[in-house]
PDB file of N, CA and C in Angstrom:
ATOM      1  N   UNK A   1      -1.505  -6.279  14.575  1.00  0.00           N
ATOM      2  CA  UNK A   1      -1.289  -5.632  13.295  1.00  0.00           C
ATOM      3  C   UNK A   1       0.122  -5.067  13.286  1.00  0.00           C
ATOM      4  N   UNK A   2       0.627  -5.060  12.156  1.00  0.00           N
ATOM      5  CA  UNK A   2       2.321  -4.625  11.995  1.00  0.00           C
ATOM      6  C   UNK A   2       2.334  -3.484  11.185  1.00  0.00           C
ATOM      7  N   UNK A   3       3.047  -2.112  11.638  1.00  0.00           N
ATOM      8  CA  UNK A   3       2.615  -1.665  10.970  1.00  0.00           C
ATOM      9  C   UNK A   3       4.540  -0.904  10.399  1.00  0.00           C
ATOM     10  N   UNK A   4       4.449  -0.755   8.805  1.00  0.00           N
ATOM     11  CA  UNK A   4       5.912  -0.783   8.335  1.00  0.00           C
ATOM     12  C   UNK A   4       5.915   0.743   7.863  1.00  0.00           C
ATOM     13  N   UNK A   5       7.129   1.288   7.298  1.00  0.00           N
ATOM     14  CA  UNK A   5       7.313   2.270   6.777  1.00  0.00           C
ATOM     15  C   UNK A   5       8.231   1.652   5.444  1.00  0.00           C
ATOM     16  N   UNK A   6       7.843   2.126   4.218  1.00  0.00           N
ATOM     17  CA  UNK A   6       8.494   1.469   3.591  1.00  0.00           C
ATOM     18  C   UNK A   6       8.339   2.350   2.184  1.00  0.00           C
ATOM     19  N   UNK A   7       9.409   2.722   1.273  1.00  0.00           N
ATOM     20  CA  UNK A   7       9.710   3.937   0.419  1.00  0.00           C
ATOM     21  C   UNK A   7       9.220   3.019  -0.952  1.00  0.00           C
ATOM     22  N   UNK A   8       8.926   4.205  -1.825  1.00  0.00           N
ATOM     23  CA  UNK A   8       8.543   3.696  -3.229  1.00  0.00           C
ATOM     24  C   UNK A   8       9.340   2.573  -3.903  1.00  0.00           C
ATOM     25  N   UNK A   9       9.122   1.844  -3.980  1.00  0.00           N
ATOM     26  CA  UNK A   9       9.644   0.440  -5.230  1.00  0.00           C
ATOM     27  C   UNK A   9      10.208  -0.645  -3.963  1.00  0.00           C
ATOM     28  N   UNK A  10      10.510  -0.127  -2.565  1.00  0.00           N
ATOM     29  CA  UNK A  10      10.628  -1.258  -2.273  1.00  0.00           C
ATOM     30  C   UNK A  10       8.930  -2.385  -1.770  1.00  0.00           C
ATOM     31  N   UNK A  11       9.529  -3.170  -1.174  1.00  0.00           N
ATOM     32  CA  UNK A  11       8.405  -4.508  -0.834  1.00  0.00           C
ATOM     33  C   UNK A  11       8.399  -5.638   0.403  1.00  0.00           C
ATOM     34  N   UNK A  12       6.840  -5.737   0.557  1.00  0.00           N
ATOM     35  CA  UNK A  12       7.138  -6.795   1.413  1.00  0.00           C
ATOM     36  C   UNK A  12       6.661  -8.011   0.705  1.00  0.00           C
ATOM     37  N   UNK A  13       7.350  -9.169   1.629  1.00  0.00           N
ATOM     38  CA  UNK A  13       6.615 -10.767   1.352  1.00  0.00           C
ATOM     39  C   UNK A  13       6.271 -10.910   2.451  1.00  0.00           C
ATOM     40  N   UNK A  14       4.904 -11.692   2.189  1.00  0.00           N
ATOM     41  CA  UNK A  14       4.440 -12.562   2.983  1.00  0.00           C
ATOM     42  C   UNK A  14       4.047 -13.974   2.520  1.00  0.00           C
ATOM     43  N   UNK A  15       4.553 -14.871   3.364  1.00  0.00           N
ATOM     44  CA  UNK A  15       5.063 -16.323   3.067  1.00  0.00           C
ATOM     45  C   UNK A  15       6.056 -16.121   1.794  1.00  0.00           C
ATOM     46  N   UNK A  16       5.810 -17.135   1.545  1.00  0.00           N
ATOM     47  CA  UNK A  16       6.877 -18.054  -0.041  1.00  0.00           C
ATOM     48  C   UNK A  16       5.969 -17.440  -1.114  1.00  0.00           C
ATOM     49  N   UNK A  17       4.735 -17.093  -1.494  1.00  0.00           N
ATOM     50  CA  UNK A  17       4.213 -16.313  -2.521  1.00  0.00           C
ATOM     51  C   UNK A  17       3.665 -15.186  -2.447  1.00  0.00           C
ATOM     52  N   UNK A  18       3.681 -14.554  -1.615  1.00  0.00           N
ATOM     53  CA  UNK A  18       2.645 -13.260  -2.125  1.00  0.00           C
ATOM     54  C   UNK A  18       4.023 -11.510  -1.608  1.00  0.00           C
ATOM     55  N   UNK A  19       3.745 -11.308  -3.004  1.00  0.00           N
ATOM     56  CA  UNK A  19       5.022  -9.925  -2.863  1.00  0.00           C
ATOM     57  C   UNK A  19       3.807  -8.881  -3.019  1.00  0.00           C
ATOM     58  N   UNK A  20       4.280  -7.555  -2.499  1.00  0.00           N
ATOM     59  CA  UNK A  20       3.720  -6.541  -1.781  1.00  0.00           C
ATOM     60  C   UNK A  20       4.353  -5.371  -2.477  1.00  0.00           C
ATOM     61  N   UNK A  21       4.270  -4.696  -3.360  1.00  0.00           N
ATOM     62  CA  UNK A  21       4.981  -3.567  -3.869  1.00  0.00           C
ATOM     63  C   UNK A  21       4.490  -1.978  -3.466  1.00  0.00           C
ATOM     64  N   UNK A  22       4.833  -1.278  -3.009  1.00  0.00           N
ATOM     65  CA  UNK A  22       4.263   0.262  -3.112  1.00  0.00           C
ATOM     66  C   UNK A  22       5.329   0.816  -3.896  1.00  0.00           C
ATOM     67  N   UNK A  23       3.999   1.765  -4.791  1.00  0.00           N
ATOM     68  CA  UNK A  23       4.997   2.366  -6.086  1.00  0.00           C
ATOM     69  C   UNK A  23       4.435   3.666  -5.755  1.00  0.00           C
ATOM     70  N   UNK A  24       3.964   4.213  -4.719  1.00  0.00           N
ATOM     71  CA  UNK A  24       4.017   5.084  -4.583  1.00  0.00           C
ATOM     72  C   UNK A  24       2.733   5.737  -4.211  1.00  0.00           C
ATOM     73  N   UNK A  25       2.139   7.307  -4.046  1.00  0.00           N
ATOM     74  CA  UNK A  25       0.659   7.416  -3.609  1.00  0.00           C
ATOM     75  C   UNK A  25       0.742   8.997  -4.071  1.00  0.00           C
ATOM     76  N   UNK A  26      -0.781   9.157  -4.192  1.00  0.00           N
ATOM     77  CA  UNK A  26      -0.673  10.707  -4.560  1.00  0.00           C
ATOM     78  C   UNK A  26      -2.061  11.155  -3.494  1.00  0.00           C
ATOM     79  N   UNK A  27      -1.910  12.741  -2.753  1.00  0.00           N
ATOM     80  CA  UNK A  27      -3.129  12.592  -2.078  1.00  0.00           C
ATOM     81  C   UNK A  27      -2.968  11.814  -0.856  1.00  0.00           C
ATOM     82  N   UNK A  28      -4.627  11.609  -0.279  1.00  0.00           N
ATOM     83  CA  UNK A  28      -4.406  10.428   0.179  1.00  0.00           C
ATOM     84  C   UNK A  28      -4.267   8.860   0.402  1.00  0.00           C
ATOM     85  N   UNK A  29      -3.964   8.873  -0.824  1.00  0.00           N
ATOM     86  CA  UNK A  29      -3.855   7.360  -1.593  1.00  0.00           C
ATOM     87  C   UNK A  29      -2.445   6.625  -1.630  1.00  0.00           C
ATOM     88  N   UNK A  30      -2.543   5.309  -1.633  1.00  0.00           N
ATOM     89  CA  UNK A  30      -1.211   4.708  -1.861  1.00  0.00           C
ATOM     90  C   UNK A  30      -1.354   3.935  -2.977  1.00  0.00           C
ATOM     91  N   UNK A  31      -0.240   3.450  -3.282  1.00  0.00           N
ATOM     92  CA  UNK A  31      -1.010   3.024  -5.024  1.00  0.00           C
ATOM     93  C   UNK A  31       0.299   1.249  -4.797  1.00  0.00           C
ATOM     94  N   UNK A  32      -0.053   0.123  -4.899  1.00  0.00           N
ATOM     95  CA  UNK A  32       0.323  -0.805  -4.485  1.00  0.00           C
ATOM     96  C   UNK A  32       0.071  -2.025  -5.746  1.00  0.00           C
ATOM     97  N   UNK A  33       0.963  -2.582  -5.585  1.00  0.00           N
ATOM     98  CA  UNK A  33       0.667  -4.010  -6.614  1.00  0.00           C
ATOM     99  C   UNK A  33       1.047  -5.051  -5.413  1.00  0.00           C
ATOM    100  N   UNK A  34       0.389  -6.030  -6.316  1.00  0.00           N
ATOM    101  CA  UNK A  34       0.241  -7.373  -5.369  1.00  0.00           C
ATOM    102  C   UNK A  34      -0.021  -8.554  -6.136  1.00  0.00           C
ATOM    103  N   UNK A  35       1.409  -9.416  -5.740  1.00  0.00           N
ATOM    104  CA  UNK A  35       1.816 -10.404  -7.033  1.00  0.00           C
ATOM    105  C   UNK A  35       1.241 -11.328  -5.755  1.00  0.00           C
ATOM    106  N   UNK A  36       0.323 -11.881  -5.951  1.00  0.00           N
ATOM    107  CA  UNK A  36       0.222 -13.868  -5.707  1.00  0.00           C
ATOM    108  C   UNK A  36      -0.732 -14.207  -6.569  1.00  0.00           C
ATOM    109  N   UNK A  37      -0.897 -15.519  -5.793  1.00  0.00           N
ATOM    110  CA  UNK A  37      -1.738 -16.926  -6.456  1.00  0.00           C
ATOM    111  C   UNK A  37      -2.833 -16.464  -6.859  1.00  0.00           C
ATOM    112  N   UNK A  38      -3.535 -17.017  -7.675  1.00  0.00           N
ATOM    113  CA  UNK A  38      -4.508 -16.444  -8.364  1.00  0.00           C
ATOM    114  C   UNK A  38      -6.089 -17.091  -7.375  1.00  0.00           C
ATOM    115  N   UNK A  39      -5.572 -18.322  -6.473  1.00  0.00           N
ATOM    116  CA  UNK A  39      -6.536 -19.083  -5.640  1.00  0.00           C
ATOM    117  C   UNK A  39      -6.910 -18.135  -4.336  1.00  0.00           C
ATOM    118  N   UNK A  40      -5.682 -17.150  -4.234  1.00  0.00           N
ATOM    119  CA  UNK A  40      -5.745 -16.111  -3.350  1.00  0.00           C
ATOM    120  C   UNK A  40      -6.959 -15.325  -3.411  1.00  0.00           C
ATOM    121  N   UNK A  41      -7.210 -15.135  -2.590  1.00  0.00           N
ATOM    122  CA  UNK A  41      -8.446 -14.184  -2.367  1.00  0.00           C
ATOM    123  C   UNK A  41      -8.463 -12.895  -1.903  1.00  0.00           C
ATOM    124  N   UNK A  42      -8.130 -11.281  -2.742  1.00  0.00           N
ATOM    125  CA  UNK A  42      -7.881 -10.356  -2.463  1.00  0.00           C
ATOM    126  C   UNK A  42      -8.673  -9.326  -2.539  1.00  0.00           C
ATOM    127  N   UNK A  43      -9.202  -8.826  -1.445  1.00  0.00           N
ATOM    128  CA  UNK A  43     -10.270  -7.395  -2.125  1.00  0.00           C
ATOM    129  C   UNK A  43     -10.161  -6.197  -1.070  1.00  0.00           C
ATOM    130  N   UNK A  44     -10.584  -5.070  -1.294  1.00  0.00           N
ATOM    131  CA  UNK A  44     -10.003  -4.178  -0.861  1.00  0.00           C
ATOM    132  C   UNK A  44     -11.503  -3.810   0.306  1.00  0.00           C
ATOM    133  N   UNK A  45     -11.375  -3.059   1.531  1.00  0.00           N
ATOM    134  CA  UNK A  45     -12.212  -3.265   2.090  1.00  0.00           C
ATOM    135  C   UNK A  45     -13.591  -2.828   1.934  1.00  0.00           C
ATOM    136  N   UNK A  46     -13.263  -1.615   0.982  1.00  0.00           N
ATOM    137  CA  UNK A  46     -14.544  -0.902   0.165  1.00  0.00           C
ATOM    138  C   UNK A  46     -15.922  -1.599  -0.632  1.00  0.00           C
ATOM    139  N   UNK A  47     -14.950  -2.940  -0.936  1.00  0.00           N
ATOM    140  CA  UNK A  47     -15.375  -3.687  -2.126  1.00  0.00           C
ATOM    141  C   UNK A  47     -15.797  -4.245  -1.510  1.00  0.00           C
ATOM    142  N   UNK A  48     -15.949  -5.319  -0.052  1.00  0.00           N
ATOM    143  CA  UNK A  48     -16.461  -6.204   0.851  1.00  0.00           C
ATOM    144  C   UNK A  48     -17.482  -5.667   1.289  1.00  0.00           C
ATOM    145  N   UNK A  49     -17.491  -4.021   1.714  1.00  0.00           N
ATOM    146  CA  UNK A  49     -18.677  -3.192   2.186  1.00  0.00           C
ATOM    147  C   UNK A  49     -19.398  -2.824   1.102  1.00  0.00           C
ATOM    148  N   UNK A  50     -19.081  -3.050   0.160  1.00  0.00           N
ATOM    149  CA  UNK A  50     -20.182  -2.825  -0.920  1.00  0.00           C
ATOM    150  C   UNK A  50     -20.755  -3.715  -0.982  1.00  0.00           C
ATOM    151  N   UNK A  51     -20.433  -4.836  -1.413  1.00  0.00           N
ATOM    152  CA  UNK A  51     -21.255  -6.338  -1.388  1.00  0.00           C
ATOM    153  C   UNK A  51     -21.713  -7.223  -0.012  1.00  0.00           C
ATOM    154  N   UNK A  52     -22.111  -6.139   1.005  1.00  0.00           N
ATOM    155  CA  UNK A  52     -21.993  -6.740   2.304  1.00  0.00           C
ATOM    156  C   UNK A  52     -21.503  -7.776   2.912  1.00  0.00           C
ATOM    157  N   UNK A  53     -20.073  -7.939   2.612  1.00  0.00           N
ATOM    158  CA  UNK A  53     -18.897  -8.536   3.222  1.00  0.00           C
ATOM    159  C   UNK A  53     -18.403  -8.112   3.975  1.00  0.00           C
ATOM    160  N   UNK A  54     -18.739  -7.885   4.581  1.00  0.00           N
ATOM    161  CA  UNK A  54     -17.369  -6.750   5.375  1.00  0.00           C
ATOM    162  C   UNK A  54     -17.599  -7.566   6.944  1.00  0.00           C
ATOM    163  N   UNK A  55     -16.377  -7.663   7.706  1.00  0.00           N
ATOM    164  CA  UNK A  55     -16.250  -8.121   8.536  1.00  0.00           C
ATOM    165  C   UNK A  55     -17.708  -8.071  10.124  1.00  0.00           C
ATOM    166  N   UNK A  56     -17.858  -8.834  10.649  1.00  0.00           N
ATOM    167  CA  UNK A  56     -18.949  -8.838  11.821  1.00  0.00           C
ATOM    168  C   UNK A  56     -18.506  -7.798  12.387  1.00  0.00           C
ATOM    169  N   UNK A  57     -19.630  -6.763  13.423  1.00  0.00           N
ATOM    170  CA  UNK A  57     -19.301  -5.733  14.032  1.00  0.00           C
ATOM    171  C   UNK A  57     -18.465  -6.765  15.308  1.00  0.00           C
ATOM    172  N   UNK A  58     -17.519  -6.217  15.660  1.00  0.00           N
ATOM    173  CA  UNK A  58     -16.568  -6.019  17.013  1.00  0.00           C
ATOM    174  C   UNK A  58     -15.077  -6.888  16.096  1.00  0.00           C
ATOM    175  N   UNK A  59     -15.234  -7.499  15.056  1.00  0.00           N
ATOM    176  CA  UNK A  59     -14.190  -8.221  14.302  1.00  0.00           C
ATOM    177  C   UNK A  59     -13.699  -7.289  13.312  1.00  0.00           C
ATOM    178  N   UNK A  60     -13.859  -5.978  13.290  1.00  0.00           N
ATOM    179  CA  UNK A  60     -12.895  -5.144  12.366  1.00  0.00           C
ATOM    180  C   UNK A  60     -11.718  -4.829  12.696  1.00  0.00           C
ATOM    181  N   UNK A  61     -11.011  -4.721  11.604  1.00  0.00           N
ATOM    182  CA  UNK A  61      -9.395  -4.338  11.713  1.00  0.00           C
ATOM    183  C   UNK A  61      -9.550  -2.892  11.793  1.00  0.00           C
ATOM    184  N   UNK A  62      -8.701  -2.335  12.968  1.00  0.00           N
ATOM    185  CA  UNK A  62      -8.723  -0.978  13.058  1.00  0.00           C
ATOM    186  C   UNK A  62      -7.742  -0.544  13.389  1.00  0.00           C
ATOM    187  N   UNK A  63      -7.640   0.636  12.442  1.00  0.00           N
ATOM    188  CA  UNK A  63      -6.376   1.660  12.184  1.00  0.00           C
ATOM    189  C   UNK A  63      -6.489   2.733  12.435  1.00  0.00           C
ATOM    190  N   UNK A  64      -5.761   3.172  12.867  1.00  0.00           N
ATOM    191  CA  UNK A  64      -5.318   5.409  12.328  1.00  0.00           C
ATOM    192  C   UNK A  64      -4.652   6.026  11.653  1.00  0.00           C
ATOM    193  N   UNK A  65      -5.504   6.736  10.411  1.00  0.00           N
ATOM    194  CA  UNK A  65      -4.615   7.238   9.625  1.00  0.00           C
ATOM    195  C   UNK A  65      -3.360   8.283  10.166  1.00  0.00           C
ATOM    196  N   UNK A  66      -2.135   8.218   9.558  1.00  0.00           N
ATOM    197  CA  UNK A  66      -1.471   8.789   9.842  1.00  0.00           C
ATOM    198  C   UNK A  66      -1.293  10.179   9.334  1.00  0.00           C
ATOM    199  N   UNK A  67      -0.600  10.985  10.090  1.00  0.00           N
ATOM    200  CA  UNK A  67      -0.480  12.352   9.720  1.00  0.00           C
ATOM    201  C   UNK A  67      -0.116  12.746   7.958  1.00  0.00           C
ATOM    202  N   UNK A  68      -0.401  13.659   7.750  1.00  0.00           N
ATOM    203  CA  UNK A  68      -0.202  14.055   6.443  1.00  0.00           C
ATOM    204  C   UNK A  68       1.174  14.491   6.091  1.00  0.00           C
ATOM    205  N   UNK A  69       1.774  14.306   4.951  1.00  0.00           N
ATOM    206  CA  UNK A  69       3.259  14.367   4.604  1.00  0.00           C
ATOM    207  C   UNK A  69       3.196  16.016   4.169  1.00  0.00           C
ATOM    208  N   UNK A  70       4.344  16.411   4.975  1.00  0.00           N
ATOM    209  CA  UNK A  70       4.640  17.983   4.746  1.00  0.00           C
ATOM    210  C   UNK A  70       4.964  18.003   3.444  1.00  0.00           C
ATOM    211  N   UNK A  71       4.718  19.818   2.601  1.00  0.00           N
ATOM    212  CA  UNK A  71       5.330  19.283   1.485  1.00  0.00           C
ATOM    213  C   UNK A  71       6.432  19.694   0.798  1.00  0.00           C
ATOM    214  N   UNK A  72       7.054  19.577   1.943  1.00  0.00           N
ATOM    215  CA  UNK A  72       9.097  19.265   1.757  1.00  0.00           C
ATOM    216  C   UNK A  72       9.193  17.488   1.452  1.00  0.00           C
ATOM    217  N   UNK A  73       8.280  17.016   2.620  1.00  0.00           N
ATOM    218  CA  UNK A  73       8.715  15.785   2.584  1.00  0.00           C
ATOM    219  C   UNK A  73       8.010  15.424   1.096  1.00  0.00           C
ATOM    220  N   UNK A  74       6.887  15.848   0.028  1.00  0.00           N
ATOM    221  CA  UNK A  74       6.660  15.071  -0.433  1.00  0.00           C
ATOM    222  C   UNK A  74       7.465  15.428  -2.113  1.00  0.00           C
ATOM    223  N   UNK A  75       8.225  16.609  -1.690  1.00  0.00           N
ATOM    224  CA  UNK A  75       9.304  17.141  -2.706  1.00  0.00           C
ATOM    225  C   UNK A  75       9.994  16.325  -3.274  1.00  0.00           C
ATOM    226  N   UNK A  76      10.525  15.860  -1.743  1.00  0.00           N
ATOM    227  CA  UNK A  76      11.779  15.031  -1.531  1.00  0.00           C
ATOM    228  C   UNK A  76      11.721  13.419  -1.960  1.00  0.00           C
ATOM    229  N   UNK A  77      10.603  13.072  -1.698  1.00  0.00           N
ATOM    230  CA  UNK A  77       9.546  11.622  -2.392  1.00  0.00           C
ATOM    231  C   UNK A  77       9.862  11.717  -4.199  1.00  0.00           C
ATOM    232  N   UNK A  78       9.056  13.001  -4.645  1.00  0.00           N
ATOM    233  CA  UNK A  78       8.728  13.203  -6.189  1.00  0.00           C
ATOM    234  C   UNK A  78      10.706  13.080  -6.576  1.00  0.00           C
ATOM    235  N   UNK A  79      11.745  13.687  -6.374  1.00  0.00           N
ATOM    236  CA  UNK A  79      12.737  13.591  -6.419  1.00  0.00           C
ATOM    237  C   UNK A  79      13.837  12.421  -6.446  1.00  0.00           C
ATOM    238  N   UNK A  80      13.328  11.740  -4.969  1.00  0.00           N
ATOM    239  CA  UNK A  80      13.966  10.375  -5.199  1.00  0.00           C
ATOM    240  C   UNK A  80      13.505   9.540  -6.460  1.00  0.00           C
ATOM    241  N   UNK A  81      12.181   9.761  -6.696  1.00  0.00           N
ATOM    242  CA  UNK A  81      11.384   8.922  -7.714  1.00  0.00           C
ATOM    243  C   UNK A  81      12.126   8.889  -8.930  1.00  0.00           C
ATOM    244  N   UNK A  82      12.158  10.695  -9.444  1.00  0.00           N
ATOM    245  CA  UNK A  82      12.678  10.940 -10.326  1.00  0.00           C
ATOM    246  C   UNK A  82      14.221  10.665 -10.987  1.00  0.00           C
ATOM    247  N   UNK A  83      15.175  10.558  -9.758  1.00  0.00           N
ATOM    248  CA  UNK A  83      15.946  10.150  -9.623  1.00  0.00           C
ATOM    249  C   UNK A  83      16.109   8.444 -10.270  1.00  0.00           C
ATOM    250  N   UNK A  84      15.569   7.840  -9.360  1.00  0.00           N
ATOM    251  CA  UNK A  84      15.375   6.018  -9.870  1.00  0.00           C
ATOM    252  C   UNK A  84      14.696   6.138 -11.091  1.00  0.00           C
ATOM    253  N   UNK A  85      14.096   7.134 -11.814  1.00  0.00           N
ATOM    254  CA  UNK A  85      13.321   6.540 -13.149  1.00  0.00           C
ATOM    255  C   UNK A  85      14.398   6.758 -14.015  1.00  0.00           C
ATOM    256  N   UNK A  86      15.172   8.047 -13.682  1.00  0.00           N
ATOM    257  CA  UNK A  86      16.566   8.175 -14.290  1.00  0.00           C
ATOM    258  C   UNK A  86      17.590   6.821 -14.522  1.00  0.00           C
ATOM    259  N   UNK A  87      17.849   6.323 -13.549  1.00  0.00           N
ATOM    260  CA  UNK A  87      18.811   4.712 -13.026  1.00  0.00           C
ATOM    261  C   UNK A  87      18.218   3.782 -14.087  1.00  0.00           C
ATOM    262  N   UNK A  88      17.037   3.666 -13.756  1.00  0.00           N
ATOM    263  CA  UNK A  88      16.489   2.167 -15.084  1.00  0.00           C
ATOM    264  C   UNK A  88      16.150   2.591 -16.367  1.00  0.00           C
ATOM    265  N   UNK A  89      16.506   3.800 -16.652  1.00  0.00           N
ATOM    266  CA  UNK A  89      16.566   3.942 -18.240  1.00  0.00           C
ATOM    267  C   UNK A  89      17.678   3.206 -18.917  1.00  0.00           C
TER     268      UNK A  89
END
């Protein structure tokens, strides 16, 4: 697993179609768009465990959430934001 740090509006790709946007998170939430193929198959893991999809026990992807953003740092987030909404007017 790879794991990135990566600031509001920018993005990742993976392969030749599928772009990765974080626009940002409030809480403990991240709030993300996700441009591909429509043949793509995307669901979030909540949604797999609801419909008993969800991966075989010992085949889960496992993470740790990370520490919580001080809130200087998340001042400084709301600011830059504000800043760039300023730029594309």
């Amino acid at each position: 697993m790879l794991k990135l740090t990566i600031k509001a509006g920018e993005y990742l790709l993976i392969g030749d179609e599928v772009k990765v946007v974080y626009t940002g998170g409030s809480g403990e939430n991240a709030h993300i768009l996700i441009d591909a193929p429509r043949s793509m198959n995307i669901a979030r893991s909540s949604a797999l465990e609801k419909y008993g999809r969800a991966p075989e026990p010992g085949n889960e992807v496992k993470h740790y959430r990370d520490r919580k953003l001080s809130p200087e740092a998340k001042e400084k987030i709301k600011a830059i934001l504000m800043e760039e909404r300023k730029k594309a007017r």
